[in-house]
C-alpha atoms as a PDB file:
ATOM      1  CA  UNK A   1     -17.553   7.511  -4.214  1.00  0.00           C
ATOM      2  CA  UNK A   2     -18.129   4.166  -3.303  1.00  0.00           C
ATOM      3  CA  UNK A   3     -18.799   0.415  -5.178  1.00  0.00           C
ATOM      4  CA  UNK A   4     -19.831  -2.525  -4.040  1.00  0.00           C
ATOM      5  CA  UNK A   5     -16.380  -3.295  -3.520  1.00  0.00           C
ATOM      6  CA  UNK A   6     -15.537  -0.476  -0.820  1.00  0.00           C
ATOM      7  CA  UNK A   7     -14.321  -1.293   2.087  1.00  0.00           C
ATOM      8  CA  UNK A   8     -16.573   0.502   5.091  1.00  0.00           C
ATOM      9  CA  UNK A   9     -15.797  -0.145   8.994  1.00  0.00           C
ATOM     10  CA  UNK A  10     -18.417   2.824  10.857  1.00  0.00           C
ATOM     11  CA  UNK A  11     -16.845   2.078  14.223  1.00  0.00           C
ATOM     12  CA  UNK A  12     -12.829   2.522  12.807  1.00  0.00           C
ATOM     13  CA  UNK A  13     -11.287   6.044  13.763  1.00  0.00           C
ATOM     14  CA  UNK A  14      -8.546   7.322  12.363  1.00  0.00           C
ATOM     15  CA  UNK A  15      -5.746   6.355  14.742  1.00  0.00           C
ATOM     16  CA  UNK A  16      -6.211   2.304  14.453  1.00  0.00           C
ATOM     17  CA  UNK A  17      -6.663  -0.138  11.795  1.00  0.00           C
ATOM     18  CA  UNK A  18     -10.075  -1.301  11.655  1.00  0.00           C
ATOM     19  CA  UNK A  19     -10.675  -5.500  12.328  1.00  0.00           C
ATOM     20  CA  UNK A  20     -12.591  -5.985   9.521  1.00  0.00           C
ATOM     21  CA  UNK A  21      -9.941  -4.314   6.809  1.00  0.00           C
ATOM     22  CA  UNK A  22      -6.910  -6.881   8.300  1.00  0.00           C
ATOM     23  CA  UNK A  23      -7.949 -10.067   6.222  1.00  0.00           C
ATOM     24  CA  UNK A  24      -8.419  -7.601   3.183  1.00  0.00           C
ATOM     25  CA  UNK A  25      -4.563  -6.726   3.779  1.00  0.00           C
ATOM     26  CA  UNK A  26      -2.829 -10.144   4.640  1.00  0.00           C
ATOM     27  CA  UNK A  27      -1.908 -11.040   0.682  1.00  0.00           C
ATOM     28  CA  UNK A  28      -0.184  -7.935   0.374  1.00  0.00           C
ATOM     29  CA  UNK A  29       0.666  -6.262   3.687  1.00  0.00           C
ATOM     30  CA  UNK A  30       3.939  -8.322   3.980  1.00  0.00           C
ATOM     31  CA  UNK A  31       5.124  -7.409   0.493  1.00  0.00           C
ATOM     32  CA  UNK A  32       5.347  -3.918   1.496  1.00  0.00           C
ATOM     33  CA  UNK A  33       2.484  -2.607  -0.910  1.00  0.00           C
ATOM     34  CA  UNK A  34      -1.437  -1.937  -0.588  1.00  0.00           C
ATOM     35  CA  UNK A  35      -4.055  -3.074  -3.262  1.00  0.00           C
ATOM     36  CA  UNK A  36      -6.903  -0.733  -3.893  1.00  0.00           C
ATOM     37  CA  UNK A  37      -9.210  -2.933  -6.059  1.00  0.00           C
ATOM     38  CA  UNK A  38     -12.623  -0.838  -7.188  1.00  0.00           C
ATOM     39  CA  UNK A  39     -13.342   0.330  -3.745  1.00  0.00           C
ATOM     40  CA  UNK A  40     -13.263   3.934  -4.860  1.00  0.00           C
ATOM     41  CA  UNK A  41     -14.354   3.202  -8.236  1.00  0.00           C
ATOM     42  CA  UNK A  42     -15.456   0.640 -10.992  1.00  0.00           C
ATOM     43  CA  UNK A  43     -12.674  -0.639 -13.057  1.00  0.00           C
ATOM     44  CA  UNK A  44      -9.857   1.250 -11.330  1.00  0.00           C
ATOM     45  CA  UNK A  45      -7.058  -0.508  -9.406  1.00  0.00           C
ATOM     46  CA  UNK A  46      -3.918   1.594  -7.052  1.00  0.00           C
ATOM     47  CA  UNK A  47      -1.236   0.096  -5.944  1.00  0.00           C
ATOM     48  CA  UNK A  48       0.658   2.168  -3.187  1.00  0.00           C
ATOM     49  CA  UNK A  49       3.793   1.595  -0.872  1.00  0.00           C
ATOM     50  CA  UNK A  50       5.093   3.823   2.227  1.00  0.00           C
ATOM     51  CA  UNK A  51       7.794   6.650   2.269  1.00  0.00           C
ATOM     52  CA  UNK A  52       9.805   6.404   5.549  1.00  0.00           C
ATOM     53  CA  UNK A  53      12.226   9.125   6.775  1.00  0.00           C
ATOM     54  CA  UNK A  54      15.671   9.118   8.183  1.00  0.00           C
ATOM     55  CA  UNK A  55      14.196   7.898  11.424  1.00  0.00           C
ATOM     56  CA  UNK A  56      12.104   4.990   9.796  1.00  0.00           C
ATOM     57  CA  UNK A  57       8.868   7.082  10.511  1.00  0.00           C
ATOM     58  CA  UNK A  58       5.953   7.192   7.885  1.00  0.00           C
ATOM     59  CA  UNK A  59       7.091  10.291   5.846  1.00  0.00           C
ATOM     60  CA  UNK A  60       4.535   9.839   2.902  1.00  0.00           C
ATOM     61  CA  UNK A  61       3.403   7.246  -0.264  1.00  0.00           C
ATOM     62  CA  UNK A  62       3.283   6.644  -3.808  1.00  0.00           C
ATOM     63  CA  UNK A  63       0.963   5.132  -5.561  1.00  0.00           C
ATOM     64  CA  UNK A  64      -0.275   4.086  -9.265  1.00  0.00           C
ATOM     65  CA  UNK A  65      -3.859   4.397 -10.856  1.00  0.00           C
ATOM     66  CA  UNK A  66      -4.803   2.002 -13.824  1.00  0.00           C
ATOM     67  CA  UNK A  67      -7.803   0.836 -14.964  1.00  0.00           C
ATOM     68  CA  UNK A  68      -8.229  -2.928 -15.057  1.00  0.00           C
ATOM     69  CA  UNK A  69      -7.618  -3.698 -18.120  1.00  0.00           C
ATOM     70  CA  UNK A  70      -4.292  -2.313 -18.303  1.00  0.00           C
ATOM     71  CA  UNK A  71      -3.353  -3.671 -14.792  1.00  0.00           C
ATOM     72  CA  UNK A  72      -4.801  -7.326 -14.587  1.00  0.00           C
ATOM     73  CA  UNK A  73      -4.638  -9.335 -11.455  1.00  0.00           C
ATOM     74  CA  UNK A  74      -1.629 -11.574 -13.262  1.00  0.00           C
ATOM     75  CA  UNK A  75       0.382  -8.536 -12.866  1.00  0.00           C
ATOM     76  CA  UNK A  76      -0.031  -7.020  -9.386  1.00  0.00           C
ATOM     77  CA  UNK A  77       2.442  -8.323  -8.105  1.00  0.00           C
ATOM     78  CA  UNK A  78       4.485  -7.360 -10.485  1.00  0.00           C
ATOM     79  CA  UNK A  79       3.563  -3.753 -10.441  1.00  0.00           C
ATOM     80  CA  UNK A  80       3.478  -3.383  -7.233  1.00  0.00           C
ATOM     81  CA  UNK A  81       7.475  -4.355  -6.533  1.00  0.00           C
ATOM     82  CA  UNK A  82       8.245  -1.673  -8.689  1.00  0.00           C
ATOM     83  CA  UNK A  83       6.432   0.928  -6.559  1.00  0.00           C
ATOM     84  CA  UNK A  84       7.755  -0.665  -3.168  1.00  0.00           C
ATOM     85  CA  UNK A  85      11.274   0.074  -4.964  1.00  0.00           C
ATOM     86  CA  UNK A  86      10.820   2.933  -6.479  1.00  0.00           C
ATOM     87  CA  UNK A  87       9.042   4.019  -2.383  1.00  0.00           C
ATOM     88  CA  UNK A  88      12.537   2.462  -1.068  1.00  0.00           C
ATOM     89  CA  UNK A  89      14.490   4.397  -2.879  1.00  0.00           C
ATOM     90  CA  UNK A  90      12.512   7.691  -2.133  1.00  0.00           C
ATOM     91  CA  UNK A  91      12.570   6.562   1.646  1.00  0.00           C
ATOM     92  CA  UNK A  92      16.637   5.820   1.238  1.00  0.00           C
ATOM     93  CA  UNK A  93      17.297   9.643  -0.471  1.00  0.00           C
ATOM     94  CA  UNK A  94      15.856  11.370   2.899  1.00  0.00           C
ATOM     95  CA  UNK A  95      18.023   9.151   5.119  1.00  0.00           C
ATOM     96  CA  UNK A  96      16.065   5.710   5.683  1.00  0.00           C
ATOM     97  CA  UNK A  97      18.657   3.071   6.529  1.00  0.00           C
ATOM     98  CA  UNK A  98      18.740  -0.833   6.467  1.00  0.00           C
ATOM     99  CA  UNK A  99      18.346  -0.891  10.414  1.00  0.00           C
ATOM    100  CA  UNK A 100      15.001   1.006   9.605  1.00  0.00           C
ATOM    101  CA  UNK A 101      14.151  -1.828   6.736  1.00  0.00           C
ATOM    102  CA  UNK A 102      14.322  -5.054   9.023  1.00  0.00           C
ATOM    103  CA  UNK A 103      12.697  -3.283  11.934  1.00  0.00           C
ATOM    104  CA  UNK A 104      10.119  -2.514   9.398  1.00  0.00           C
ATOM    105  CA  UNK A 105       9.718  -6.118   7.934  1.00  0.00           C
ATOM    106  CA  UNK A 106       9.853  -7.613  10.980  1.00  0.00           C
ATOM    107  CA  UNK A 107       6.243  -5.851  12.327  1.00  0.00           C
END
């Protein structure tokens, strides 16, 4: 499904992250978590962060649903720590180290 918030790139594939979608991921792409804001859907923000494995590789994610009202902008932030942590600490259980971390924050 799509709103008039969805974010659309026709000449993106797959392997590379489209030009258009960077500025949309500056405010949160160096706190460690994505924003999904009704792109998918009307009144429905995510807010997901990474899984890494023992060899700092993208293993999988995690991510929460709400509906606006019960996640307002004021508290994004907010939320979204909690599932960068609660994705660390996944990450840390199937090996990820500290090395991993800083190489990571440093991209």
């Amino acid at each position: 499904m799509r709103s008039s918030h969805t974010v659309d790139d026709t000449q993106c594939s797959i392997s590379r992250v489209c030009s258009s979608w960077k500025p949309l991921y500056k405010p949160f792409g160096g706190q460690g978590f994505a924003l999904e804001d009704e792109e998918g859907e009307y009144g429905i923000r995510c807010i997901g962060a990474p899984i890494f494995d023992h060899q700092g590789l993208l293993e999988a994610a995690i991510s929460i649903t709400a509906l606006l009202i019960n996640l307002p902008v004021h508290e994004i932030t907010n939320v979204g720590e909690k599932v960068k942590r609660t994705a660390l600490d996944i990450s840390r259980r199937l090996g990820y180290k500290l090395q991993h971390e800083q190489a990571v924050s440093a991209v």
